[in-house]
N, C-alpha and C. Protein backbone atom coordinates (compact mmCIF):
# COMPACT_ATOMS: atom_id res chain seq x y z
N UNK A 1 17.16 -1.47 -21.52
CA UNK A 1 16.81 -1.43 -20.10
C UNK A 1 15.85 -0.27 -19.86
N UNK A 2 15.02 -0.07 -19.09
CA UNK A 2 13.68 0.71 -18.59
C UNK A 2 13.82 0.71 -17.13
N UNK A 3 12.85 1.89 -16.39
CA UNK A 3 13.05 1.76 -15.02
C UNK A 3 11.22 0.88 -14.86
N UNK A 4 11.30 -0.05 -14.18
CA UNK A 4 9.94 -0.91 -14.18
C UNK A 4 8.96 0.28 -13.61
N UNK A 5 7.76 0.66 -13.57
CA UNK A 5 7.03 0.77 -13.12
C UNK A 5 6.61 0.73 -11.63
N UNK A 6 6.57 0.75 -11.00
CA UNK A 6 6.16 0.38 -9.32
C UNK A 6 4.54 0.01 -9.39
N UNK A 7 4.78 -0.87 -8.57
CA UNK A 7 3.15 -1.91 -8.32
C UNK A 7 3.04 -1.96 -6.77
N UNK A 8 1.65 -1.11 -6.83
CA UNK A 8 1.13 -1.14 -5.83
C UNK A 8 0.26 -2.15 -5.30
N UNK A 9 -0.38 -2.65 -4.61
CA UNK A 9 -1.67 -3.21 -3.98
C UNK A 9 -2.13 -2.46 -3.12
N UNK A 10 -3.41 -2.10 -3.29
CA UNK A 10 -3.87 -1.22 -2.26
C UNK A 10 -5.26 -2.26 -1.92
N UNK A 11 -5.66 -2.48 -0.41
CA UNK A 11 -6.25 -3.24 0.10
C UNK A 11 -7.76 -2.76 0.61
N UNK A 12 -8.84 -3.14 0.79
CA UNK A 12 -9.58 -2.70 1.78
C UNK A 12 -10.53 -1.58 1.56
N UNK A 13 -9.63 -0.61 0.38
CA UNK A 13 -10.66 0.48 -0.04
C UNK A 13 -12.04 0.46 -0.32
N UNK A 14 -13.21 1.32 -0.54
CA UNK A 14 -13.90 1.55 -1.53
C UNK A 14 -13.63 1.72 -3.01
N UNK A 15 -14.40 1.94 -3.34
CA UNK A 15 -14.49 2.36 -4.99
C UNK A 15 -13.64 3.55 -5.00
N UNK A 16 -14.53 4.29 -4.01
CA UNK A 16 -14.12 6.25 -4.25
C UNK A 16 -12.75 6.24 -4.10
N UNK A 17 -12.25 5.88 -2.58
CA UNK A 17 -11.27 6.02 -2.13
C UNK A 17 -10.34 5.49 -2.98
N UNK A 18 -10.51 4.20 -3.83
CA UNK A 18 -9.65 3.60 -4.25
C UNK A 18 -9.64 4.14 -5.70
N UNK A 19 -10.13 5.41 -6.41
CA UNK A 19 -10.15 5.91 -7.68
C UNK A 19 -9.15 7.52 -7.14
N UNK A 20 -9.27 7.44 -6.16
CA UNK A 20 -8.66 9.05 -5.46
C UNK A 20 -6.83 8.58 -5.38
N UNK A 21 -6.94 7.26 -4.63
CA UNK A 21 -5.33 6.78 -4.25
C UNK A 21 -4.71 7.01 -5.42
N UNK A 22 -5.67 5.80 -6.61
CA UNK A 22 -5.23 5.50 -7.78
C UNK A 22 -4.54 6.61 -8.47
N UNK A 23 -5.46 7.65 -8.86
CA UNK A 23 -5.10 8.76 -9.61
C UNK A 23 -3.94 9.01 -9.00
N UNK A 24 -3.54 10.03 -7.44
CA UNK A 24 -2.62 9.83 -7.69
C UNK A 24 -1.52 9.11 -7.36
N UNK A 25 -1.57 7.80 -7.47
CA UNK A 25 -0.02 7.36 -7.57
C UNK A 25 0.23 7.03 -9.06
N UNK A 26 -0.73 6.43 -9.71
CA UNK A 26 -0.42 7.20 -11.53
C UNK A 26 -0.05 8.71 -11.62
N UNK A 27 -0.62 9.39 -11.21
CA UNK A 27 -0.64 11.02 -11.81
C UNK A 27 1.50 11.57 -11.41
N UNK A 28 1.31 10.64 -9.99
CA UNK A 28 2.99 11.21 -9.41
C UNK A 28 4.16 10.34 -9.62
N UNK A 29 3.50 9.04 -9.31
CA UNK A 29 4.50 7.96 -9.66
C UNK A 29 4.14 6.90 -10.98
N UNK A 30 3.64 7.43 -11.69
CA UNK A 30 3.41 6.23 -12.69
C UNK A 30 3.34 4.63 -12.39
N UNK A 31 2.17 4.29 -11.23
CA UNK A 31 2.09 3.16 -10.69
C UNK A 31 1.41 2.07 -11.47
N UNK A 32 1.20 1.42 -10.87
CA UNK A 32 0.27 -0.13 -12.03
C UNK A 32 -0.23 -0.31 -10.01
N UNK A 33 -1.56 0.14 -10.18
CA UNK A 33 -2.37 -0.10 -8.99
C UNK A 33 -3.20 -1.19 -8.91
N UNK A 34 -2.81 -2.14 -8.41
CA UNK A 34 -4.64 -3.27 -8.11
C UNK A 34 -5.18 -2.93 -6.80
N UNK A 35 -6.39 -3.23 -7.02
CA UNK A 35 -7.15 -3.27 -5.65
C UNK A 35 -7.65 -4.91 -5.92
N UNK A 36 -7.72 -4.96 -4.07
CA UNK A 36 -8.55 -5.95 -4.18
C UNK A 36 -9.59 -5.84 -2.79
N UNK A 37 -10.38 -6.44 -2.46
CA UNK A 37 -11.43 -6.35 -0.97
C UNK A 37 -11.13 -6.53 -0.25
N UNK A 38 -10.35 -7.72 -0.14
CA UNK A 38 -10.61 -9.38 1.66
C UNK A 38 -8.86 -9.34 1.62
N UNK A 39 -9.06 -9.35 2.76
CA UNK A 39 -7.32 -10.18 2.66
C UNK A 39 -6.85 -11.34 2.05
N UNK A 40 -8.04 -12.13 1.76
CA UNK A 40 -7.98 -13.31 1.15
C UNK A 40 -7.18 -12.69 -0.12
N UNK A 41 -7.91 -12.34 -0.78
CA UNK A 41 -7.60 -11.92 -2.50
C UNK A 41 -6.76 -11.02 -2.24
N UNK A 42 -5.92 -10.37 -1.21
CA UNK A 42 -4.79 -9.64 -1.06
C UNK A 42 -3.86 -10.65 -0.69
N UNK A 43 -3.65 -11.53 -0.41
CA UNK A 43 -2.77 -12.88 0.14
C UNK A 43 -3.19 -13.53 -1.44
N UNK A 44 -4.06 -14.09 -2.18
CA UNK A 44 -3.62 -14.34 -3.55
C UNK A 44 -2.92 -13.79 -4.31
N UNK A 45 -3.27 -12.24 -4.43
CA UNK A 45 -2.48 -11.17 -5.08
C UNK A 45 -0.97 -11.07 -4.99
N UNK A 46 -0.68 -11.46 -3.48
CA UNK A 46 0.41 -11.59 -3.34
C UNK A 46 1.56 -12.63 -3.35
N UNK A 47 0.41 -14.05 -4.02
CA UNK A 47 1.41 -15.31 -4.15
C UNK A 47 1.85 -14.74 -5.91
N UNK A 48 0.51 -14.59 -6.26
CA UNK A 48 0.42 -14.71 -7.94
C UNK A 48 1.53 -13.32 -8.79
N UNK A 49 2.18 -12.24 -7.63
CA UNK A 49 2.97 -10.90 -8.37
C UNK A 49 3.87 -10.71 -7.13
N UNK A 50 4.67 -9.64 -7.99
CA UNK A 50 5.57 -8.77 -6.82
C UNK A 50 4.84 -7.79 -6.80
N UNK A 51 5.26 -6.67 -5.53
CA UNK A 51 4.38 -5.35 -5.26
C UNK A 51 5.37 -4.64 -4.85
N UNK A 52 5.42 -3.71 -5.08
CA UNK A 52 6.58 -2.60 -4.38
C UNK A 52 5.74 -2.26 -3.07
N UNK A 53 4.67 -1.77 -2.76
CA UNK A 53 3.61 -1.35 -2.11
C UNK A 53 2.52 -1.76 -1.38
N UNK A 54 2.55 -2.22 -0.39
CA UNK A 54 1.06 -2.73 -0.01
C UNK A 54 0.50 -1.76 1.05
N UNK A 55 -0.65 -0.69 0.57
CA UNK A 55 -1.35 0.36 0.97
C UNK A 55 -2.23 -0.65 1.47
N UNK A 56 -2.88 -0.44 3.02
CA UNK A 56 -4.06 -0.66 4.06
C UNK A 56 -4.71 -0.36 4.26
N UNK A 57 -5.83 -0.47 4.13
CA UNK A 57 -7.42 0.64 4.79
C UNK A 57 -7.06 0.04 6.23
N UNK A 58 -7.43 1.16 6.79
CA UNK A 58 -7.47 0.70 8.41
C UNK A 58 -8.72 -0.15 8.89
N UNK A 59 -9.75 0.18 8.47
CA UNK A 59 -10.86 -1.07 8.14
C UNK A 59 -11.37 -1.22 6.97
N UNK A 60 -11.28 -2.86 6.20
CA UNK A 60 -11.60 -3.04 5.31
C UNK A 60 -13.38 -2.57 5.07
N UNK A 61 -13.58 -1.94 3.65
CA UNK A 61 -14.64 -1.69 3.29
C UNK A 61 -15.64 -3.21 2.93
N UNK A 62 -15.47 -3.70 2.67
CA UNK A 62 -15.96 -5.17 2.29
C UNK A 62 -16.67 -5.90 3.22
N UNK A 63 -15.58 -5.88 4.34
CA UNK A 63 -15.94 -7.00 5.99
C UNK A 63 -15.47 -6.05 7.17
N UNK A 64 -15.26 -5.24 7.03
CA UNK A 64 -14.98 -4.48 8.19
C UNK A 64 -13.40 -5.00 9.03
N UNK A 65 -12.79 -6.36 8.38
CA UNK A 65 -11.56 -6.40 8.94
C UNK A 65 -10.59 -4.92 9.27
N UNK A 66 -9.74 -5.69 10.32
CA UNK A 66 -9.10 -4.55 10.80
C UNK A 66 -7.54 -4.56 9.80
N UNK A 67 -7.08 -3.56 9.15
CA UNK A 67 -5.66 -3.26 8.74
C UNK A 67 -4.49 -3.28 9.89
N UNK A 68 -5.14 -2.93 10.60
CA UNK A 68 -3.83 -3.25 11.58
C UNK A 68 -3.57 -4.69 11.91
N UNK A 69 -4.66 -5.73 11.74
CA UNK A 69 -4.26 -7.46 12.17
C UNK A 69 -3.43 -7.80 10.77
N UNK A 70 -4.21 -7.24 9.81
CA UNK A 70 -3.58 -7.46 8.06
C UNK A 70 -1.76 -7.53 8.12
N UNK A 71 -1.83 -6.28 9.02
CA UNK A 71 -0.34 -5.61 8.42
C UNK A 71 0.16 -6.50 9.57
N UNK A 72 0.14 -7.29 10.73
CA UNK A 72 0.40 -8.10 11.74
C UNK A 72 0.50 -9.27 11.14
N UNK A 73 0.05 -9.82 10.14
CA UNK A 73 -0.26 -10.79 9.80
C UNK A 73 0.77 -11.33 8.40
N UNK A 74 1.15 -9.87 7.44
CA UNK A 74 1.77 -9.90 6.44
C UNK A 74 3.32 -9.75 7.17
N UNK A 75 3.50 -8.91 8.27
CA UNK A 75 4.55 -9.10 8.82
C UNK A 75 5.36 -10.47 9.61
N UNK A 76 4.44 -11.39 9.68
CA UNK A 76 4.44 -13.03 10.26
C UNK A 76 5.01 -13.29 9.43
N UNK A 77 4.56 -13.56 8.28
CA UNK A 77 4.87 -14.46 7.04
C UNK A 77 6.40 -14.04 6.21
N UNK A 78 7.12 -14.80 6.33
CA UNK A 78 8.44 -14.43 5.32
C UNK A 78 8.62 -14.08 4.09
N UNK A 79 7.49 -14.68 2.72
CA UNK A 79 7.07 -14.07 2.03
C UNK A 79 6.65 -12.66 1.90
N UNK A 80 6.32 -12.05 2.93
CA UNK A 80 5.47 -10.44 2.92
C UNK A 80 6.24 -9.50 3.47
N UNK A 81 7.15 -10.06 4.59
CA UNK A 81 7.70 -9.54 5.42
C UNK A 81 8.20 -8.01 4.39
N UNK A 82 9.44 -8.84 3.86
CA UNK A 82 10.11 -7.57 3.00
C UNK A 82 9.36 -6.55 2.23
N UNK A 83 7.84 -6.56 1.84
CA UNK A 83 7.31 -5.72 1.28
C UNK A 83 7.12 -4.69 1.82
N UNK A 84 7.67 -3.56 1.24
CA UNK A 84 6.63 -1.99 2.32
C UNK A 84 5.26 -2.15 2.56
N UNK A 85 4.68 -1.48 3.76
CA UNK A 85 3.37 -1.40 3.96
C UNK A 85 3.40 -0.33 4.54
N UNK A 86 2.11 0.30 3.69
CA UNK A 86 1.44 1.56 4.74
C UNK A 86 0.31 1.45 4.88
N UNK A 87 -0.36 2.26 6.17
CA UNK A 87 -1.40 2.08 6.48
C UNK A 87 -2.27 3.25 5.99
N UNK A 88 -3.40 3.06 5.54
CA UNK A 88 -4.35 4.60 5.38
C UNK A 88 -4.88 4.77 6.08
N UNK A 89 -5.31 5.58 6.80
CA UNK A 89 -5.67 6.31 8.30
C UNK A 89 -5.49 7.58 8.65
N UNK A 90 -6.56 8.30 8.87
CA UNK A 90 -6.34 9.68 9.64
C UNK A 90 -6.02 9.34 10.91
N UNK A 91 -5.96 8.75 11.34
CA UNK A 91 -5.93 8.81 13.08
C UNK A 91 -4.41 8.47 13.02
N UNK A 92 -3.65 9.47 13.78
CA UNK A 92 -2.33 9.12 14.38
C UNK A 92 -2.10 7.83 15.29
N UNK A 93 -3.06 7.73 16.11
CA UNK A 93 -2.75 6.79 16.84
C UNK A 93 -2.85 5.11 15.71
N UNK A 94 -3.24 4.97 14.73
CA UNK A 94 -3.67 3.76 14.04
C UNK A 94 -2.14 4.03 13.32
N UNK A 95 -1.65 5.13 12.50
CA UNK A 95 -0.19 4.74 12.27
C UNK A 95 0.34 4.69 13.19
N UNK A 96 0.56 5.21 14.43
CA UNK A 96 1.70 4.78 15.26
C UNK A 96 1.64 3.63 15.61
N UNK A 97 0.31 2.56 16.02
CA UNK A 97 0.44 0.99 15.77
C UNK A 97 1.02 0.36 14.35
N UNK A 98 0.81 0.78 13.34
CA UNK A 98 1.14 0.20 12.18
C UNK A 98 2.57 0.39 11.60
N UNK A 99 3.44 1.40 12.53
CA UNK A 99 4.48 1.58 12.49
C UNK A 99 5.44 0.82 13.46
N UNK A 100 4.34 0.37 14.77
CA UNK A 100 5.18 -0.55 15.71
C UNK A 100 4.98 -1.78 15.30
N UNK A 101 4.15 -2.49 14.36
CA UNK A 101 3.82 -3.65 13.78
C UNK A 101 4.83 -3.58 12.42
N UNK A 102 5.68 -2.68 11.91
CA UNK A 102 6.78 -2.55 10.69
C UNK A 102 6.26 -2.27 9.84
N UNK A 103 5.66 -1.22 9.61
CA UNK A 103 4.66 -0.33 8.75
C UNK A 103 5.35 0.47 8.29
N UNK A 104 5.59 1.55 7.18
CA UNK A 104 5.98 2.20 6.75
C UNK A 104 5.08 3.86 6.91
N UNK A 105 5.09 4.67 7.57
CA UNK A 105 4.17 5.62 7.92
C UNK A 105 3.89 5.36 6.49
N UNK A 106 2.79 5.90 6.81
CA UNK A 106 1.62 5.85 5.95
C UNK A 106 0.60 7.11 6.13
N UNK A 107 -0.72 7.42 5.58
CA UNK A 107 -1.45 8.45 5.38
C UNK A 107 -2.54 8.10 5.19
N UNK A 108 -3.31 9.44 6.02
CA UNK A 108 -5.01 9.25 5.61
C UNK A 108 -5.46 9.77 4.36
N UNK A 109 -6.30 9.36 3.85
CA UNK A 109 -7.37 9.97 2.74
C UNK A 109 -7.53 11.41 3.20
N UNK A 110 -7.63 11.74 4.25
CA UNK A 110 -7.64 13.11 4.48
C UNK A 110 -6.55 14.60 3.69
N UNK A 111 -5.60 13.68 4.21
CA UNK A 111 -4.72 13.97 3.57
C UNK A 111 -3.65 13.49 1.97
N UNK A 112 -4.56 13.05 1.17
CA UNK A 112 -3.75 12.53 0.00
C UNK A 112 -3.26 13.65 -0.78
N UNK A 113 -3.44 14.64 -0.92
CA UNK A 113 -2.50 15.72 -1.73
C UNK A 113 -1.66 16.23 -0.74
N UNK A 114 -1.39 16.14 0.28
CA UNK A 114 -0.28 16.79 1.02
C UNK A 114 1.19 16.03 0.50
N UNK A 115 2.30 17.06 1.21
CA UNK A 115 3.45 17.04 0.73
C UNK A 115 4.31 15.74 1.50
N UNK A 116 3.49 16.24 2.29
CA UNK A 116 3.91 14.55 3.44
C UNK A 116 3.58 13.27 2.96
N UNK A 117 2.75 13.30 2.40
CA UNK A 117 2.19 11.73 1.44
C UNK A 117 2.73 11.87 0.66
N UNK A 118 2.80 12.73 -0.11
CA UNK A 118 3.78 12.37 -1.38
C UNK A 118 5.20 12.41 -0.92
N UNK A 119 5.27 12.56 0.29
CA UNK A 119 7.29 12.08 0.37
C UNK A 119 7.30 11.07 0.85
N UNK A 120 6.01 10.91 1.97
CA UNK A 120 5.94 9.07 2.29
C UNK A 120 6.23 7.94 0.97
N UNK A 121 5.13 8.54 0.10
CA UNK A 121 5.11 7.38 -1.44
C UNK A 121 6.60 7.21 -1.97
N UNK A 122 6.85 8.43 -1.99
CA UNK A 122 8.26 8.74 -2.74
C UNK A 122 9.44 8.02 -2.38
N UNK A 123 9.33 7.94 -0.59
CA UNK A 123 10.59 6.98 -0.11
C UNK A 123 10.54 5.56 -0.83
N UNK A 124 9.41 5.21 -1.28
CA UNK A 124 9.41 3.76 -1.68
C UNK A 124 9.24 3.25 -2.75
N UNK A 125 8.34 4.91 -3.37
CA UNK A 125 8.32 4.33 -5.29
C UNK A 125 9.03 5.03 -6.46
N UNK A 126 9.77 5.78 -5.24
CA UNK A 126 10.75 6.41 -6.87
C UNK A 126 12.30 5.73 -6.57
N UNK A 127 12.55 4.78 -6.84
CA UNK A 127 13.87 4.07 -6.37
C UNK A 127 14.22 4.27 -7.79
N UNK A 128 15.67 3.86 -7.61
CA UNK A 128 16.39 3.98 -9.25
C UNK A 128 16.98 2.76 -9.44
N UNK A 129 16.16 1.37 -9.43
CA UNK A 129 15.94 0.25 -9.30
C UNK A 129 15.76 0.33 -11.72
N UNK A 130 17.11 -0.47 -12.20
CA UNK A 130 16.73 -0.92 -13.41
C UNK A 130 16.55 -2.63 -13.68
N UNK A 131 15.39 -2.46 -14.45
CA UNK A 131 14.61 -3.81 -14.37
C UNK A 131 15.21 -4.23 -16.45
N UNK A 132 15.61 -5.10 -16.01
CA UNK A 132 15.88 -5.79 -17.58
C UNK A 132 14.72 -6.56 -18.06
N UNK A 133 13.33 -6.32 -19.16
CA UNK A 133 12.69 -6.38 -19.52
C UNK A 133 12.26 -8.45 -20.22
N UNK A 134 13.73 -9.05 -20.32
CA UNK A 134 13.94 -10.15 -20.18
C UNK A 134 13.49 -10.65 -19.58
């Protein structure tokens, strides 16, 4: 028996942003990160795996969609429902919507080395969840 890994999806990013997340939720939590662009290919992503994680750009880099309809939208569906979601966002006011839509606070890029993001991540990816490799 092993403790699985935690799998993120992180949505919406750039390149940059999405090499900054990456590092660290490898560097703290030993994650298995995908990105993907569109919600589309984040709604495939999410028929085709499980995710412990589904991280939000508050506007997608790709199409400019909004993360807050995303996380409205993953919360509809019964499939998604149960997944954590956070939103990335400096603006308080964009988590406090994404928290009344069943968001998991979440954090801006502004802040990704603070102690507060890493206890946000922590509530959700250091579980002591054992996965039988079977």
């Amino acid at each position: 028996m092993y403790k699985a890994a935690p799998s993120v999806l992180s949505v919406g990013n750039c390149a940059f942003d999405h090499q900054n997340i990456s590092r660290l939720l490898v560097e703290q939590f030993e994650a298995d990160v995908h990105a993907v662009a569109t919600a589309d290919l984040a709604l495939q992503a999410l028929r085709d795996g499980r995710f412990d994680l589904i991280l939000v750009n508050r506007l997608f880099d790709a199409d400019g969609v909004s993360g807050l309809d995303f996380i409205k939208r993953l919360q509809n569906h019964d499939e998604t429902r149960g997944t954590a979601v956070m939103l990335l966002s400096n603006y308080p006011e964009a988590q406090e919507a994404a928290i009344a839509l069943g968001a998991r606070p979440g954090f801006g890029k502004g802040s990704l080395e603070s102690q507060q993001t890493r206890e946000n991540l922590a509530a959700v990816l250091t579980r002591s969840v054992l996965a039988d490799p079977k």
